[in-house]
Protein backbone atom coordinates (compact mmCIF):
# COMPACT_ATOMS: atom_id res chain seq x y z
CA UNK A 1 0.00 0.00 0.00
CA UNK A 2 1.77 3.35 -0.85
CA UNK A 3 1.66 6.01 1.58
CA UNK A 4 -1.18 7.72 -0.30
CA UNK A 5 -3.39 5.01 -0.32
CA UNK A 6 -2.54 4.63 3.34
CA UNK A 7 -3.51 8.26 4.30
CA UNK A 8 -6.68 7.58 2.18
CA UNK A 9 -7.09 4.38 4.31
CA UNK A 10 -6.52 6.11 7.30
CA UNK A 11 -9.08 8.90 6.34
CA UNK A 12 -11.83 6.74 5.89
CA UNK A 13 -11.35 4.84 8.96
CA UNK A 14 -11.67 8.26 11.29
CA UNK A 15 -14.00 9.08 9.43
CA UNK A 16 -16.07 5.65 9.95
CA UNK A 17 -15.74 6.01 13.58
CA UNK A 18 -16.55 9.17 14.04
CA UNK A 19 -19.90 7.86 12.50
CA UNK A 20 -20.35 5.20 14.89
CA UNK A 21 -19.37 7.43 17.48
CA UNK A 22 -22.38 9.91 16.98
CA UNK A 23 -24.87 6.83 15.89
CA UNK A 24 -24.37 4.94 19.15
CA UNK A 25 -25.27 8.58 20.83
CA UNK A 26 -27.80 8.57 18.66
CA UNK A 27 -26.63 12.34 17.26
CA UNK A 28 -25.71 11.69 13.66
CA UNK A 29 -28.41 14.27 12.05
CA UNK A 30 -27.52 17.28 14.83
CA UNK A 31 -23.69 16.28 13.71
CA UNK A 32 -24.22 16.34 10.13
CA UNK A 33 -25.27 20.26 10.45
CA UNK A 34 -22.56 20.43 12.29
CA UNK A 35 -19.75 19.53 10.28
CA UNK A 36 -21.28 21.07 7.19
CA UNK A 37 -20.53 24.52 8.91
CA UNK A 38 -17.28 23.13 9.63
CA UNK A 39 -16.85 22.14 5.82
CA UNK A 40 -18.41 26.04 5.19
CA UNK A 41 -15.95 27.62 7.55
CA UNK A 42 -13.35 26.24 5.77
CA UNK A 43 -13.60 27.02 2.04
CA UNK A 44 -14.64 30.40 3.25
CA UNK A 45 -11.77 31.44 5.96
CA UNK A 46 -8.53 31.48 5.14
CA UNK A 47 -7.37 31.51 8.65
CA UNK A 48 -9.27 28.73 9.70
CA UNK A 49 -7.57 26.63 6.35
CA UNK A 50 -4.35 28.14 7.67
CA UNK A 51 -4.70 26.59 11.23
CA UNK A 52 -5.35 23.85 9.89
CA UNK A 53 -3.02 23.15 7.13
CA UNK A 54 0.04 25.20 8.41
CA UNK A 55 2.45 22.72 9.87
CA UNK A 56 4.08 25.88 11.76
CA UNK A 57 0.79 25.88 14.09
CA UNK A 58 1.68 23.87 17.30
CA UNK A 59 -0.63 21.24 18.97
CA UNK A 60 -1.63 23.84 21.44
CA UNK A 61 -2.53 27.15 19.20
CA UNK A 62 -4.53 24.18 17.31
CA UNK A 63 -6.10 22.84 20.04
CA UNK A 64 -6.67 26.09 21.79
CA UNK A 65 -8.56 27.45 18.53
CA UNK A 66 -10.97 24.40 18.01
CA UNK A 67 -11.86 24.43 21.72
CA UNK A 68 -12.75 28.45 21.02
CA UNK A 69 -14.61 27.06 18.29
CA UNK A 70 -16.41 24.21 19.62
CA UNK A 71 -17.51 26.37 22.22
CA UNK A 72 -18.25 29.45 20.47
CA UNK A 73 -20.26 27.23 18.12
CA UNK A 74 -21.80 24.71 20.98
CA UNK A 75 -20.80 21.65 19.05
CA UNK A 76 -21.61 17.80 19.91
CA UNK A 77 -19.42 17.15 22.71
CA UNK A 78 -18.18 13.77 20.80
CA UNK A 79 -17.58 15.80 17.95
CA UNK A 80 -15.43 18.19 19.81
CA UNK A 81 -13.48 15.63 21.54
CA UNK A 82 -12.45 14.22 17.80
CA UNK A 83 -11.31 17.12 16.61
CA UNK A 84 -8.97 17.46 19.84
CA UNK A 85 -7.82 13.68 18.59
CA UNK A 86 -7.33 14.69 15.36
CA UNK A 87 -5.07 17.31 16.41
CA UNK A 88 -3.03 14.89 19.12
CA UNK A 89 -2.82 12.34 15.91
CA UNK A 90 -1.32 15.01 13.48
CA UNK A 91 -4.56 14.68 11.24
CA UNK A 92 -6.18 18.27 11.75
CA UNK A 93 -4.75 18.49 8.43
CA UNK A 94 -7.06 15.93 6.44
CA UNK A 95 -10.10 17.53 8.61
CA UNK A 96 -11.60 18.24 5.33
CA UNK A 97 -11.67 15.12 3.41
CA UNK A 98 -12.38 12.83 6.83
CA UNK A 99 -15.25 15.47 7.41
CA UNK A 100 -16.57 14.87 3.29
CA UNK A 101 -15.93 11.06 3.80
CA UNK A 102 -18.21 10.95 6.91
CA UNK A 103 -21.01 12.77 5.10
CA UNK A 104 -20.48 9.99 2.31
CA UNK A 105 -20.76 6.87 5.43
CA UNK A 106 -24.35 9.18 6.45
CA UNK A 107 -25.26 9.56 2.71
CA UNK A 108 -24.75 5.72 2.55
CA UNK A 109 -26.32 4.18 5.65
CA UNK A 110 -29.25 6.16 4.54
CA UNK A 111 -29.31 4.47 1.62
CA UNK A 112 -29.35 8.06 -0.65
CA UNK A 113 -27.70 8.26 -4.06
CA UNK A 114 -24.98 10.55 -4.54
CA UNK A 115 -25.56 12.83 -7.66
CA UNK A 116 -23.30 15.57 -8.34
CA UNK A 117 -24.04 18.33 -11.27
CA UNK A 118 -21.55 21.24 -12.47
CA UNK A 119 -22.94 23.59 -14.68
CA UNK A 120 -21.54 26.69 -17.01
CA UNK A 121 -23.89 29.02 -15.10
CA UNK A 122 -25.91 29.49 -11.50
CA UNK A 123 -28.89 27.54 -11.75
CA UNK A 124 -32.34 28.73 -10.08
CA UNK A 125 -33.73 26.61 -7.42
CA UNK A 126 -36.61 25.87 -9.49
CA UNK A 127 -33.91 24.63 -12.71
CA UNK A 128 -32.01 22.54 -9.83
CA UNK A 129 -35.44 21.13 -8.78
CA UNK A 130 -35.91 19.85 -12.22
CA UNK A 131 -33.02 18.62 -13.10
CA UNK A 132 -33.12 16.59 -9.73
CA UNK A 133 -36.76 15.73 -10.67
CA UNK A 134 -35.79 14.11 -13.72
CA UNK A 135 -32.93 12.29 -12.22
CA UNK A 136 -34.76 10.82 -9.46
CA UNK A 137 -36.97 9.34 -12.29
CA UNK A 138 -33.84 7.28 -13.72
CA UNK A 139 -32.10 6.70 -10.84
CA UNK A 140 -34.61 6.47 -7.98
CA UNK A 141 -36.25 8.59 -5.22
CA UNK A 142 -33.84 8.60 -2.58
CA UNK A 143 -31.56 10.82 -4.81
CA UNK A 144 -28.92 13.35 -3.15
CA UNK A 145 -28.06 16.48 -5.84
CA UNK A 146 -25.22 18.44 -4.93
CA UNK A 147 -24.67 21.67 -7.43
CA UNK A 148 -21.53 23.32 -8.39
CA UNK A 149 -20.88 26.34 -10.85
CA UNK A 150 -17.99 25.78 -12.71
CA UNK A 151 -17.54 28.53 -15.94
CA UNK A 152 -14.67 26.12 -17.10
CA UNK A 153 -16.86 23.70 -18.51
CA UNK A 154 -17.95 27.04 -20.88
CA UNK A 155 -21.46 25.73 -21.78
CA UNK A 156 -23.75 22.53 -20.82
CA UNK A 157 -23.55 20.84 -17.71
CA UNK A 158 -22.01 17.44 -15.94
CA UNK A 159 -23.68 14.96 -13.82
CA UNK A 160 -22.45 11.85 -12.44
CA UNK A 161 -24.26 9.42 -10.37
CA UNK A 162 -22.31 6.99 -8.97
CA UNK A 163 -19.74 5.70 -11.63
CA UNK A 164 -22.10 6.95 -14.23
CA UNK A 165 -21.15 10.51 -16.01
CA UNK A 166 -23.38 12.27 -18.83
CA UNK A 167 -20.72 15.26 -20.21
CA UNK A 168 -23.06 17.63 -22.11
CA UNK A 169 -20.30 20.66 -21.47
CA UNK A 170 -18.81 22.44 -24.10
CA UNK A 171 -15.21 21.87 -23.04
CA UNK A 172 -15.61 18.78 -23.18
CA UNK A 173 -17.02 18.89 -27.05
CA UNK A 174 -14.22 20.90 -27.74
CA UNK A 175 -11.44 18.56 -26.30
CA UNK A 176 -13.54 16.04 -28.64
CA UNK A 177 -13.23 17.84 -31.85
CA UNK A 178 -9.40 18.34 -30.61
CA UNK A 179 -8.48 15.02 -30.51
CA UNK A 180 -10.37 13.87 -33.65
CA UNK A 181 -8.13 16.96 -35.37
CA UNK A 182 -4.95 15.46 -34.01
CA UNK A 183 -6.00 11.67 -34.76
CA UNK A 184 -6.65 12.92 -38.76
C-alpha cells in the first residue's frame, strides 16, 4: 500500500468512527449540520484553512482554537473531543476530506444516491429542482443532488451518479473535436 493510499485508508477509517461514534449517541443528524458549517468555515476562511493546514501551528494554538470554536459554536461534545484527537494524531490536516468522507458513510447508511451536477452558469432553485426531478426518475427517489458552478466547462452541464457521467459541457465537445483533429 503506498503512503497515499494509506492516508486515504486512514481517512476513511476516522471518518467511519466518528460515525459510529455519533450513531451509538444517537446524534448523527444534529452532527451532520454540524460539520457542514465546519466544511463552510473552511472554504470560506482562510485563517481557519491556515490553522489547519500550516504545519508551523503547534498542537496547542490548534487545540486552543478548536476548543474556542467548539464552544463558540456549541458543538456535539463527541464531535469536539475528535477534533482534539485529530489534532493529538497530526490529522487536523485531512479535517476536510475525513469530514466529506463521513457525510459519504451518512449519505450511505441512509441508503441516498450521490448525484453531483456542475454547470456553465448558477442555476435557479426551481432549474435545480428539475433537473433533480428528472434524475430521481432514472435513478430512484432517494436521490442526493449536490450543485456546483464551474464557468470552465464554458457551456452545458455534468452529472455523475455513482460511476455513471453524462458530459453535455462544451469543453468537453471541444477537447472532442481536438483530438479527432490530431488523430486525422
Amino acid at each position: 500500500m503506498t503512503k497515499n493510499n494509506l492516508s486515504i485508508s486512514a481517512n476513511n477509517s476516522y471518518s467511519q468512527a466518528l460515525y459510529e461514534l455519533v450513531e451509538e449517541e444517537k446524534a448523527i443528524e444534529r452532527v451532520e449540520k454540524e460539520v457542514l458549517s465546519i466544511l463552510k468555515l473552511i472554504s470560506n476562511n482562510q485563517e481557519f484553512i491556515n490553522l489547519i493546514k500550516d504545519p508551523r501551528n503547534t498542537q496547542k494554538e490548534q487545540t486552543d482554537s478548536i476548543n474556542a470554536i467548539c464552544e463558540s459554536f456549541k458543538l456535539n461534545n463527541t464531535l469536539s473531543k475528535f477534533l482534539i484527537f485529530l489534532i493529538t494524531k497530526r490529522r487536523l490536516f485531512f479535517l476536510e476530506k475525513i469530514l466529506k468522507d463521513f457525510l459519504i458513510i451518512c449519505s450511505n447508511n441512509r441508503g441516498e444516491i450521490i448525484a453531483k451536477l456542475k454547470a456553465a452558469k448558477e442555476l435557479s432553485v426551481s432549474e435545480l429542482e428539475n433537473i433533480k426531478n428528472n434524475l430521481k426518475e432514472n435513478f430512484g427517489s432517494n436521490l442526493k443532488l449536490s450543485f456546483e458552478y464551474d464557468p470552465t466547462i464554458l457551456g452545458g452541464l455534468i452529472v455523475q451518479v455513482g460511476s455513471i457521467m453524462i458530459d453535455t459541457s462544451i469543453k468537453s465537445k471541444l477537447q472532442q473535436i481536438e483530438n479527432n483533429m490530431i488523430e486525422a
